[in-house]
C-alpha atoms as a PDB file:
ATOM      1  CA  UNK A   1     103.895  93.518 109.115  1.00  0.00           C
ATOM      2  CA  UNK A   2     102.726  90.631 111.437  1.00  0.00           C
ATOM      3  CA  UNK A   3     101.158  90.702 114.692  1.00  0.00           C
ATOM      4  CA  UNK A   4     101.442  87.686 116.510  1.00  0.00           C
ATOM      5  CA  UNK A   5     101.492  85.754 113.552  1.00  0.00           C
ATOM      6  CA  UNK A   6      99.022  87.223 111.408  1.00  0.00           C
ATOM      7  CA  UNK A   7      99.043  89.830 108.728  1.00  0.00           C
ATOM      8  CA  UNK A   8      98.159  93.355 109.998  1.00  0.00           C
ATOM      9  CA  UNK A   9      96.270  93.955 106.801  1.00  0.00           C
ATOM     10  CA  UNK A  10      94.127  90.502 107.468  1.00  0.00           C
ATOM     11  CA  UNK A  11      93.163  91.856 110.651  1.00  0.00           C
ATOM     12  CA  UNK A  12      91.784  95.078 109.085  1.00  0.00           C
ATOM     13  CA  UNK A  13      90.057  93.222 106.636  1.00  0.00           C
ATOM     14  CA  UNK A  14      88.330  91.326 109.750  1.00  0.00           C
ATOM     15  CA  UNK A  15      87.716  94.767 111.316  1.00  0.00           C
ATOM     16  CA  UNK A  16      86.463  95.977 107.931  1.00  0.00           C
ATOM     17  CA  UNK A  17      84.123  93.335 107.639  1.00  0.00           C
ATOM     18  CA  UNK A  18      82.639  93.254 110.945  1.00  0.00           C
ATOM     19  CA  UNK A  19      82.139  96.954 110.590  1.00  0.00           C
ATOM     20  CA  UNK A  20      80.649  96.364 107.202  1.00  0.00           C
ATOM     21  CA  UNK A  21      77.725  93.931 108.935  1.00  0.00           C
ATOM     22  CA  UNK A  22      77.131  96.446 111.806  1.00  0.00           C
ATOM     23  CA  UNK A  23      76.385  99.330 109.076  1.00  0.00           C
ATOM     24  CA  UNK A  24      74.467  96.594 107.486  1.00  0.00           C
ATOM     25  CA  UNK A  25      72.435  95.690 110.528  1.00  0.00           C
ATOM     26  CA  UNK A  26      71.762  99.489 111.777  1.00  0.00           C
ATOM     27  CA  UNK A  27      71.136 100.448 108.272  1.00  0.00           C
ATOM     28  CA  UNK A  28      68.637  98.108 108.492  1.00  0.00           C
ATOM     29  CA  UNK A  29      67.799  98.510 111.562  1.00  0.00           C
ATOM     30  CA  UNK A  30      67.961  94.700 112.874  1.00  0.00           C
ATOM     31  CA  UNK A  31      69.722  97.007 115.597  1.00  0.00           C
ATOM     32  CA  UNK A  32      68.588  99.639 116.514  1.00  0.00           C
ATOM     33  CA  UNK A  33      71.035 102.521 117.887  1.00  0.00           C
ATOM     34  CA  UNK A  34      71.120 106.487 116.890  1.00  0.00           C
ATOM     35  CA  UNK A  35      71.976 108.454 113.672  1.00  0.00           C
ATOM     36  CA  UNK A  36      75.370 109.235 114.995  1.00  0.00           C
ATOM     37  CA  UNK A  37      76.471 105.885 116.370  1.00  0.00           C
ATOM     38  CA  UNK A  38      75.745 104.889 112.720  1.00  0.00           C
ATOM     39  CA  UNK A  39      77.451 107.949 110.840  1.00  0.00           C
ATOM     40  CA  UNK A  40      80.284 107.880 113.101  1.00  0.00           C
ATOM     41  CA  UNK A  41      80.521 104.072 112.211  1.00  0.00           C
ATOM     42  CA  UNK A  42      80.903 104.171 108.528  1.00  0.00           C
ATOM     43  CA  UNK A  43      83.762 106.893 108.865  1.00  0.00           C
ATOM     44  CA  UNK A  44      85.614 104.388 111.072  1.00  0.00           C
ATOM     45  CA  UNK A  45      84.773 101.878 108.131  1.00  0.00           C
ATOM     46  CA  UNK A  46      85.944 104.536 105.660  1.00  0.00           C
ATOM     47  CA  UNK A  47      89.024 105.163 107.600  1.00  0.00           C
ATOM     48  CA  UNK A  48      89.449 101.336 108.146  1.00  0.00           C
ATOM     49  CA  UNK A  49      89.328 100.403 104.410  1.00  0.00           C
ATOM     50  CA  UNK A  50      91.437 103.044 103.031  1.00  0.00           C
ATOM     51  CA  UNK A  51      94.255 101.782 105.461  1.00  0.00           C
ATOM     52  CA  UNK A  52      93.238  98.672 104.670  1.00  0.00           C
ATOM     53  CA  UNK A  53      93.442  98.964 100.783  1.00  0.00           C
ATOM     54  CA  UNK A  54      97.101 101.212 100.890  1.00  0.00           C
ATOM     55  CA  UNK A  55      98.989  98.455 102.560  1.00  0.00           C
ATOM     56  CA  UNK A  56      96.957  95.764 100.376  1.00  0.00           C
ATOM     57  CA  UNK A  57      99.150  98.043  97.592  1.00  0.00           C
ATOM     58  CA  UNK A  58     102.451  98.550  99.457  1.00  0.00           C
ATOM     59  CA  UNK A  59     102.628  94.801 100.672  1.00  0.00           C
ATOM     60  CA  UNK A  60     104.993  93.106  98.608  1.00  0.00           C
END
């Protein structure tokens, strides 16, 4: 699938990865926000990457 001429599953990957740094920066806390911003974060990531990963698999 292809939105505006790139690959959906490239732009979850993007999404993915910029998701990935902001759980890397709270985690860290180079940013500082709550517990549940954070938590709520890395299910969207979780989410994110296994939709990510299951059309990685399907794509042909």
């Amino acid at each position: 699938m292809v939105i505006g001429g790139i690959s959906f599953i490239l732009i979850l990957g993007i999404i993915n990865f910029l998701l990935l740094l902001f759980q890397l920066a709270t985690g860290l806390h180079w940013i500082k926000v709550r517990f549940g911003v954070h938590k709520k974060t890395g299910i969207l990531l979780f989410v994110f990457a296994a939709i990510h990963g299951l059309l990685g698999l399907l794509a042909d």
